[in-house]
Protein backbone atom coordinates (compact mmCIF):
# COMPACT_ATOMS: atom_id res chain seq x y z
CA UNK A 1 72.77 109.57 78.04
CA UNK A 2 71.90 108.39 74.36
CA UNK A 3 71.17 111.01 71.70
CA UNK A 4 69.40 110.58 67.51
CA UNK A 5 69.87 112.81 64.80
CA UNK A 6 67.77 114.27 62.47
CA UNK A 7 69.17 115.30 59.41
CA UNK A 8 68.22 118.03 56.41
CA UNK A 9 67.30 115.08 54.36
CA UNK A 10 63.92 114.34 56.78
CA UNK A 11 63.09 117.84 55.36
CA UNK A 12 64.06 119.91 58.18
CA UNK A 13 66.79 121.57 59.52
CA UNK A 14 69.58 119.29 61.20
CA UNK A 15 69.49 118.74 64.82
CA UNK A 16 69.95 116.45 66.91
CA UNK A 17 67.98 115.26 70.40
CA UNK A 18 70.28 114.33 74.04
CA UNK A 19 67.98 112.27 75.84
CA UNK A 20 69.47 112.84 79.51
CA UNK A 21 67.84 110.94 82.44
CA UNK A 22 65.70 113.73 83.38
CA UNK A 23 64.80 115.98 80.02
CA UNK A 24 65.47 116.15 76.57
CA UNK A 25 67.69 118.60 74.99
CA UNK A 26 66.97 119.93 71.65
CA UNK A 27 69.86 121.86 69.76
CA UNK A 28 70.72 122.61 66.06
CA UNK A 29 73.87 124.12 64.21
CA UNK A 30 71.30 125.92 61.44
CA UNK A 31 68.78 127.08 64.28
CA UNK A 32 70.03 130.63 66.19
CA UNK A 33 66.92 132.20 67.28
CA UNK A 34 66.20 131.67 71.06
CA UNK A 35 62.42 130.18 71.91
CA UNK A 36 61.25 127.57 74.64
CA UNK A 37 60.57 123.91 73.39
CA UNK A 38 57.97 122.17 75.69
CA UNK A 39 58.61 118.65 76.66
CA UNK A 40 55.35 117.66 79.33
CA UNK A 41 55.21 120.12 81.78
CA UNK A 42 58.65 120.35 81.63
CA UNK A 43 60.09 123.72 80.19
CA UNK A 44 63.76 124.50 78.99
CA UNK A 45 65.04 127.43 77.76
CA UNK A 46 67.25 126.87 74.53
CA UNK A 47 68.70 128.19 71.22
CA UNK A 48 66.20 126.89 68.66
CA UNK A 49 63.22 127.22 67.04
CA UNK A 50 61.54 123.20 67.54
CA UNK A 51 59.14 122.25 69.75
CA UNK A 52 59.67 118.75 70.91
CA UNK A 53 57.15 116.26 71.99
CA UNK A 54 57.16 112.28 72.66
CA UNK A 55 53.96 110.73 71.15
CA UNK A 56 53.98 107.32 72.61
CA UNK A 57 53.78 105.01 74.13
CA UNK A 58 53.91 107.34 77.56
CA UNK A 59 54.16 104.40 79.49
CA UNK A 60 58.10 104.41 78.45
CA UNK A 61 58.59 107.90 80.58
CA UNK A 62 57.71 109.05 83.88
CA UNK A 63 55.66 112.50 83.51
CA UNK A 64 57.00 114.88 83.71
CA UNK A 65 60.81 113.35 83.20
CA UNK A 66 62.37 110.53 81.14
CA UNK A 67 63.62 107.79 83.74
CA UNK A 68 67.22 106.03 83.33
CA UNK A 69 66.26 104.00 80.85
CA UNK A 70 63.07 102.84 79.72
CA UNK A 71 61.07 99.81 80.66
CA UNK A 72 62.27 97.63 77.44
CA UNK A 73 65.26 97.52 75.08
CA UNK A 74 65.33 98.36 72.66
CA UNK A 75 62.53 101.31 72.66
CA UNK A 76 61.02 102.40 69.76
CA UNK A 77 58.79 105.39 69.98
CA UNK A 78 57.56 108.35 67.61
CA UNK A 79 59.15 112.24 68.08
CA UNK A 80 57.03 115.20 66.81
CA UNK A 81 58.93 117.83 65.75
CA UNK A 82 57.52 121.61 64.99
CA UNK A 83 59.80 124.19 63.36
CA UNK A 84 59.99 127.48 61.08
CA UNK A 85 62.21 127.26 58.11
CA UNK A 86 62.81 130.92 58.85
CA UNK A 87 63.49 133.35 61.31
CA UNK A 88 61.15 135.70 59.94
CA UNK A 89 57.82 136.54 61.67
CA UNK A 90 55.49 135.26 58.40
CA UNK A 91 57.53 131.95 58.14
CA UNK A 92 55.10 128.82 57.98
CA UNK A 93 55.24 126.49 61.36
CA UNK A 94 56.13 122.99 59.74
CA UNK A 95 55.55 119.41 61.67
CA UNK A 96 57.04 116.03 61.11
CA UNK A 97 56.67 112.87 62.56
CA UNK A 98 59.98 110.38 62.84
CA UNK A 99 60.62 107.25 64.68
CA UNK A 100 63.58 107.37 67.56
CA UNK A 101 64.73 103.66 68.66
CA UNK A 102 66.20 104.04 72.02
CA UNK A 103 68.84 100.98 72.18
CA UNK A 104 71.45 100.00 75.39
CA UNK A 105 74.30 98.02 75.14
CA UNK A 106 73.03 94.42 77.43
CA UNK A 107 74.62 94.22 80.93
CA UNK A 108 77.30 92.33 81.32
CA UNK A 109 80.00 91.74 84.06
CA UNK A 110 83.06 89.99 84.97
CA UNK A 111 84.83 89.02 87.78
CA UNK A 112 88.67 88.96 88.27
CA UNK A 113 90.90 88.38 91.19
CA UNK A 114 92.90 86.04 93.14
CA UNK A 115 91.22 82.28 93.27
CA UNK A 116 92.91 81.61 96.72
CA UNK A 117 93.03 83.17 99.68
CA UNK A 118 94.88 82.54 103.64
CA UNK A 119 92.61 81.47 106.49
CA UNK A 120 92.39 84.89 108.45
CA UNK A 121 93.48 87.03 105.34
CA UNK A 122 91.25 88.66 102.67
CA UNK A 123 91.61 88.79 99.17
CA UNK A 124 89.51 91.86 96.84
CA UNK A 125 88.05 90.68 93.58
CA UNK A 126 87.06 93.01 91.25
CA UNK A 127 84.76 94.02 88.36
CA UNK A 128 86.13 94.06 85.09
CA UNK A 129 83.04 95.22 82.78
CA UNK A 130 80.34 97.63 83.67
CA UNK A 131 77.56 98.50 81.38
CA UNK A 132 77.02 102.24 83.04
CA UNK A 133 77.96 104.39 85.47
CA UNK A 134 74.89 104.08 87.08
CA UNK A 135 74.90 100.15 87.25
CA UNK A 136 74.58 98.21 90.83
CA UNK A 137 76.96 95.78 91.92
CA UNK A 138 76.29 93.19 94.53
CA UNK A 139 78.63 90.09 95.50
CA UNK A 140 76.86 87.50 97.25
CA UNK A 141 78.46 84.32 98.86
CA UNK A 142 77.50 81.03 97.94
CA UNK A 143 77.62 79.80 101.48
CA UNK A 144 78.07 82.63 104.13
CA UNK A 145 78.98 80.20 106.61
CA UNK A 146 82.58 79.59 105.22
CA UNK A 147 83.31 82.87 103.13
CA UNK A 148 81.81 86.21 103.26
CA UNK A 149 82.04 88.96 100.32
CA UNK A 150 81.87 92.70 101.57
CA UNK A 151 80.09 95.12 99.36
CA UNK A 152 83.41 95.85 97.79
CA UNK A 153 84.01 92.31 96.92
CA UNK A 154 86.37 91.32 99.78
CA UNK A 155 86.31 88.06 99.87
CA UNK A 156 87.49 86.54 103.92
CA UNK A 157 86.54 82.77 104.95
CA UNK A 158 87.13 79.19 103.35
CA UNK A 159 86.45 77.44 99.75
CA UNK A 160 82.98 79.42 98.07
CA UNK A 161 81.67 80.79 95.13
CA UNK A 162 81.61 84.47 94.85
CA UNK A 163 78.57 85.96 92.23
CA UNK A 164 78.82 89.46 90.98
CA UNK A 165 75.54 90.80 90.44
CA UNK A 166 74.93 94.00 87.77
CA UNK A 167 71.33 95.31 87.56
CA UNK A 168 70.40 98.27 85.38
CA UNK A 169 66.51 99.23 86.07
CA UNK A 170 65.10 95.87 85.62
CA UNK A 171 68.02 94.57 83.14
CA UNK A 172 70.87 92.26 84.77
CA UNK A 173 73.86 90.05 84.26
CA UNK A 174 76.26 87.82 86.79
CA UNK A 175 79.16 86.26 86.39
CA UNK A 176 81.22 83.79 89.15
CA UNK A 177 84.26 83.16 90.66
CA UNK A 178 85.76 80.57 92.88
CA UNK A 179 87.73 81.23 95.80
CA UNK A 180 89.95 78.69 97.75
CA UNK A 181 90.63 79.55 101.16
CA UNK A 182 93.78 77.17 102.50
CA UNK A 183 96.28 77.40 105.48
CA UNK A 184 99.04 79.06 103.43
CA UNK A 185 98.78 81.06 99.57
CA UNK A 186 102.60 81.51 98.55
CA UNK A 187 102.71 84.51 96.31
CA UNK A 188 106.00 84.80 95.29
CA UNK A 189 109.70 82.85 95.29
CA UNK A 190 112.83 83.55 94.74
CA UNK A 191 116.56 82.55 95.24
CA UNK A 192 118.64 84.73 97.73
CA UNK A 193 121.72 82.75 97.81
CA UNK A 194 122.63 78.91 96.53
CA UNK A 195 121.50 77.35 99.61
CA UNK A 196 118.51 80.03 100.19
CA UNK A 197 115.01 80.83 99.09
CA UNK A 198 112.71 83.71 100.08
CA UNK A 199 109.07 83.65 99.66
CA UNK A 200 106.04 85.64 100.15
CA UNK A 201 103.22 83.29 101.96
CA UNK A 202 100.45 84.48 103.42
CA UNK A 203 98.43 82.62 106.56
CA UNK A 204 99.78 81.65 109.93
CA UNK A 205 102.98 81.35 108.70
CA UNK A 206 104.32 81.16 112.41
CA UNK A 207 103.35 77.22 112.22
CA UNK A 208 105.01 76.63 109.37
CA UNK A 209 107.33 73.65 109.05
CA UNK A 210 110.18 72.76 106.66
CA UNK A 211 108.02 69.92 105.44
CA UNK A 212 105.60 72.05 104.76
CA UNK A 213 107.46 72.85 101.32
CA UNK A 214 108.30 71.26 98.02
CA UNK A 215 111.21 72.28 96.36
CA UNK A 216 111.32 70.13 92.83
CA UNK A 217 113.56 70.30 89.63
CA UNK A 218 111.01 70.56 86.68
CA UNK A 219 113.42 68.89 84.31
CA UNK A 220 114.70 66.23 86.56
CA UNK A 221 111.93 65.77 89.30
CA UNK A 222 114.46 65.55 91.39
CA UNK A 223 113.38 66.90 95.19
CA UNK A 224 115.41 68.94 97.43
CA UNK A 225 114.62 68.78 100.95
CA UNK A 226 114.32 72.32 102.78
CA UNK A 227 116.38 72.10 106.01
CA UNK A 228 114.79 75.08 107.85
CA UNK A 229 111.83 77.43 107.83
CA UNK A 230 112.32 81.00 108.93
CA UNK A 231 109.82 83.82 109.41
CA UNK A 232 110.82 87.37 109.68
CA UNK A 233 110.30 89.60 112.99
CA UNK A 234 109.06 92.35 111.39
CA UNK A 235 106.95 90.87 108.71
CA UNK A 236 105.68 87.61 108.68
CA UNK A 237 104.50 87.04 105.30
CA UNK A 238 108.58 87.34 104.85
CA UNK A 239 109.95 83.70 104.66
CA UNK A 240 113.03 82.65 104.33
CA UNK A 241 113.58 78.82 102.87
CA UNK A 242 117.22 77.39 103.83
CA UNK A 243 117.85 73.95 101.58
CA UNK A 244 120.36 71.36 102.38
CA UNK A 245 121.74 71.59 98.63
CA UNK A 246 123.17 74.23 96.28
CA UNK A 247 121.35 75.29 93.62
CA UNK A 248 123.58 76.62 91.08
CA UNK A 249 122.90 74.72 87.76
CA UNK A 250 120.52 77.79 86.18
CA UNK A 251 117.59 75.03 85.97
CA UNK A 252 113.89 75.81 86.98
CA UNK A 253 112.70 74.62 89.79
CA UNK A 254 109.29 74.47 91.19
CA UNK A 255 108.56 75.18 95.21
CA UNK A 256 104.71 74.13 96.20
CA UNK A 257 103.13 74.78 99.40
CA UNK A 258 99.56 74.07 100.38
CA UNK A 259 98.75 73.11 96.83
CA UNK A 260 99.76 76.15 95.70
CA UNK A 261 102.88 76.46 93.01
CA UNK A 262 105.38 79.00 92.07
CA UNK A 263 108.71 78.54 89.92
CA UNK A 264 111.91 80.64 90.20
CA UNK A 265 115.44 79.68 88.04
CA UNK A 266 118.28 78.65 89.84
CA UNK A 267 121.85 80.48 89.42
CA UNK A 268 124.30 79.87 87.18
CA UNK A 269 127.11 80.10 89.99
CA UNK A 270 128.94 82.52 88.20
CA UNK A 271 130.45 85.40 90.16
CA UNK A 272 129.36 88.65 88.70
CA UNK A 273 130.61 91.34 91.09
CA UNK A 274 132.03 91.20 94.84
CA UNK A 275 131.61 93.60 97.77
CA UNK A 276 131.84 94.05 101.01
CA UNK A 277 128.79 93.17 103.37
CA UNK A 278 129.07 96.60 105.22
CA UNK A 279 131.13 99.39 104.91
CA UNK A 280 130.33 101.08 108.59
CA UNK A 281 130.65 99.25 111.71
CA UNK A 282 130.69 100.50 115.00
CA UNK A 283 133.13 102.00 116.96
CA UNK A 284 135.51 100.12 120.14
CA UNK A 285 133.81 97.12 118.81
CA UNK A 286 134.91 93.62 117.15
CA UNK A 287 132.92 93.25 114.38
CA UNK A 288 132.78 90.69 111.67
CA UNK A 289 133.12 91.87 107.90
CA UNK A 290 132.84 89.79 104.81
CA UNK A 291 132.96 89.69 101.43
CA UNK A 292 130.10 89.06 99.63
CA UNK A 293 129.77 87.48 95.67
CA UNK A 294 127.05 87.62 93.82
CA UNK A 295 125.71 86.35 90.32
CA UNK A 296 123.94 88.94 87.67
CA UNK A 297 120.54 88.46 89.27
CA UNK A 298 122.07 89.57 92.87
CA UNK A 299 122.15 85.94 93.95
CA UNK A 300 125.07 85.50 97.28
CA UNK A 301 127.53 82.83 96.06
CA UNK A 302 129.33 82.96 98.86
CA UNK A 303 130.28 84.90 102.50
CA UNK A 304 133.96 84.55 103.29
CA UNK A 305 135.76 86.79 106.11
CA UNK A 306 139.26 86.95 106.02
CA UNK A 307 140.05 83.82 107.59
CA UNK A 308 138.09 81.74 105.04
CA UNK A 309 139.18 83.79 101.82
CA UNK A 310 142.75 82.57 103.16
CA UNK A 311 141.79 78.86 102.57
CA UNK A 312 139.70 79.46 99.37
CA UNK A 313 142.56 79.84 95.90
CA UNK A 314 139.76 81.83 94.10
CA UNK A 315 139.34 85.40 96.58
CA UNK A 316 141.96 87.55 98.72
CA UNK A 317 140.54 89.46 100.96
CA UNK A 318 142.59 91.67 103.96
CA UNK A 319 142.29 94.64 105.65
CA UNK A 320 144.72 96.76 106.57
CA UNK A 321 143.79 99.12 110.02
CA UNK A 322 146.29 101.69 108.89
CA UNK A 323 147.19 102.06 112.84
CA UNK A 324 143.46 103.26 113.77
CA UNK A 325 143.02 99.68 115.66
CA UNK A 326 143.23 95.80 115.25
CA UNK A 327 142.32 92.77 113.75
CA UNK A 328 141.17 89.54 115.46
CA UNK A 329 140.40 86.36 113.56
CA UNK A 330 137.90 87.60 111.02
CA UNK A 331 136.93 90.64 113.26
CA UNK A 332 137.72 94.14 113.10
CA UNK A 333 138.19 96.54 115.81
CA UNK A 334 138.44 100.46 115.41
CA UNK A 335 138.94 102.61 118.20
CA UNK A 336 136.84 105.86 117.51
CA UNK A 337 134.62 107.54 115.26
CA UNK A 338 135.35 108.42 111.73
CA UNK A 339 138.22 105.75 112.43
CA UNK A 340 139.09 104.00 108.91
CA UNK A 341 140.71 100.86 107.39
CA UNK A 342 141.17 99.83 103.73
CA UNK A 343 140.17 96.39 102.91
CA UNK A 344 141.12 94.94 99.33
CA UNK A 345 139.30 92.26 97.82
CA UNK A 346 139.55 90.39 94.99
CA UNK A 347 138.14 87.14 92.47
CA UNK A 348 139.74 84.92 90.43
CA UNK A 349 137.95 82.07 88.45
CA UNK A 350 141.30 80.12 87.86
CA UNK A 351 140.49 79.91 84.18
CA UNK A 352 142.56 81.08 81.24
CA UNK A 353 142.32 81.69 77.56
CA UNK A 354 144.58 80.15 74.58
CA UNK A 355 146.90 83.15 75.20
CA UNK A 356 147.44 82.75 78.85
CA UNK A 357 145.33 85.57 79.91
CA UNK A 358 143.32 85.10 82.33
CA UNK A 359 139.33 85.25 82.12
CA UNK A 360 135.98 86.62 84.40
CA UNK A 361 138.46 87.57 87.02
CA UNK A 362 137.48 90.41 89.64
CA UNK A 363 140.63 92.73 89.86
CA UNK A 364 141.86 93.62 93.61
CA UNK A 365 139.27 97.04 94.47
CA UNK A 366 140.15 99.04 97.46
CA UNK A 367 137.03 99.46 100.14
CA UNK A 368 136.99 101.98 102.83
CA UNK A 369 135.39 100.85 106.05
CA UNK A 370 134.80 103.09 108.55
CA UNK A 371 134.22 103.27 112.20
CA UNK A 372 130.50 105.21 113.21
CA UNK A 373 128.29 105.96 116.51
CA UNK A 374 126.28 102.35 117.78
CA UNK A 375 123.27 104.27 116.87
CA UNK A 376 123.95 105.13 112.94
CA UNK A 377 124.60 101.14 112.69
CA UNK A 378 121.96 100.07 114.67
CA UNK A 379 119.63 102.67 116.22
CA UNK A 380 119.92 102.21 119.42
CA UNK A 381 121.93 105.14 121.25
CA UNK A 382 123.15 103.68 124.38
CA UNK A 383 126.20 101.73 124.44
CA UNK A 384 128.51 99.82 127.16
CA UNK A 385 131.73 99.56 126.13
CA UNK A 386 134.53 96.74 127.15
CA UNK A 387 136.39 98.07 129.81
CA UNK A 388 139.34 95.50 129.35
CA UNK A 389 139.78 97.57 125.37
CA UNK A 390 143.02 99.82 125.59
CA UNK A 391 142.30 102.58 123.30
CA UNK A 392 138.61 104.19 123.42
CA UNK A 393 137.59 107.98 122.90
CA UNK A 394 136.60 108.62 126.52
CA UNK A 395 134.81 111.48 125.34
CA UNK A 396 132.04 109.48 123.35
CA UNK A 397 131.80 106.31 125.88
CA UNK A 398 129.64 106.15 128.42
């Protein structure tokens, strides 16, 4: 839609012209009386007293409608314009003659998006400028035999240049953008615990090997070799990096894989807060607890059970049954349901201020643990207990 003005200074009354794709609307804020304006054989019904007719050059318009836009930008073209200074009966009909230059922004267009993309996988790029509402975009391929570009711009296949294509009537613009297909795209990194990364990669990830990765110090250079790959079950674009070294100097370090590069910053090492692992386990069953330390980020510093918080100066950890079972090793046991035990856990850094007080330690906390149904742990709902386990609810067991 574009629109002119013509103002009480061209010696009529003001008013102003919408010139919609398919008629022309006339309307004024001094003009009340209702008449019909005329535009070809075209006839609207509106609140004014003008009669409203294009000149030339016709060849701009399609009779008896105006098109999108017209055949050239910017359009200049004469208006005629017929109106009454009055509403009265005897008023004179008065006609002027003004020049309306019909101007469009130029098309342009721009592509954004990812510039790589897993063999198998798709990746969407998208359109960041659009001239009109009404303006045609097409994405071709610049070789469809090794990446193809739906209509939407999905972008599936190997190493090609997408081209965005705008066209408004016979007006256009295109802009590019290159796409690398490779084996693997890692998205995102991140440390889980000193000796653990987690990433986001996309491909076959089921073939991937440790080697695969680079795991480099950007201060240092400095390369640290990843021991083992892991993909998860559930979701394999879920990997899980295990490393032969700690991290736990707070530097940056940079992980690479296909030729792709993404940077995460180690942990400091320092222990922020402590927990337990799990706080339900289930019933006439030895299971394993631990406590858990983690930095500020949520970084694991370390997983000790009971036996190995006995050997380590800076955690106590024990758990006290309180008669509703047993402890073996670094498992627990609790006979039923609802069953508790109280496990205390505690840090200590070792460290100590001028005074003798000591500093950053975690004081002893209290955790209840309790004893629940295989399937609230799990999710599965049959069990088989061990028959060679004293005390069991025999009303609950199968």
């Amino acid at each position: 839609m574009s629109s002119f003005v013509l103002s009480s200074n061209a010696g009529i009354p003001f008013f102003k012209i919408l010139c919609l794709s398919t008629y022309i609307i006339a309307y004024g804020t001094e003009i009340t009386t209702e008449t019909i304006c005329h535009l070809s054989v075209a006839y609207l019904l509106i609140d004014c007293l003008l009669l409203v007719a294009i000149i030339s050059p016709k060849k701009l318009f399609v009779n008896p409608v105006f098109p999108t836009l017209p055949w050239k930008i910017p359009a200049v073209f004469p208006v005629k314009v017929t109106f009454k200074t009055s509403t009265k009966k005897t008023a004179k009909t008065q006609t002027k003659k003004l020049n309306y230059t019909f101007t469009v922004a130029k098309a342009s267009v721009a592509l954004s998006g990812d510039s790589a993309v897993a063999v198998g996988n798709t990746t969407k790029l998208t359109t960041t400028k659009k001239a009109s509402d009404r303006a045609k975009i097409t994405y071709t391929s610049s070789d469809e035999t090794v990446a193809t570009v739906a209509a939407d711009g999905t972008v599936t296949g190997v190493k090609a240049t997408i081209t965005a294509k705008l066209t408004i009537g016979k007006d256009t613009a295109t802009a590019t953008h290159e796409v690398e297909v490779k084996n693997y795209v890692l998205s995102t990194v991140g440390q889980s615990k000193l000796t653990e990364l987690t990433a986001t990669v996309t491909g076959d990830t089921k073939n991937l090997k440790a080697s695969d990765f680079t795991v480099k110090n950007e201060t240092t250079n400095v390369v640290y070799p990843v021991s083992k790959v892991s993909v998860d079950s559930k979701d394999a674009t879920k990997v899980t990096l295990t490393l032969f070294s700690e991290l736990n100097d707070a530097a940056n370090y940079d992980v690479t894989l296909d030729g792709t590069t993404k940077s995460f910053k180690a942990s400091d090492g320092k222990v922020a807060s402590i927990a337990l692992d799990q706080a339900t386990i289930p019933y006439a069953t030895e299971t394993e607890v631990k406590l858990v330390s983690k930095d500020v980020n949520g970084v694991v510093l370390k997983e000790l059970t009971t036996t190995d918080a006995a050997s380590d100066a800076n955690y106590n950890f024990t758990i006290d049954t309180k008669g509703n079972g047993y402890t073996n090793g670094s498992k627990l046991y609790l006979n039923k349901v609802n069953d508790t035990a109280e496990a205390t856990i505690e840090y200590k850094t070792g460290k100590y201020d001028q005074n003798g007080k000591a500093e950053g330690n975690i004081r002893p906390n209290k955790v209840t643990v309790t004893a629940v149904d295989l399937v609230a742990v799990s999710g599965f709902a049959v069990r088989i207990d061990d028959s060679g386990k004293s005390s069991f609810d025999k009303a609950t067991n199968i």
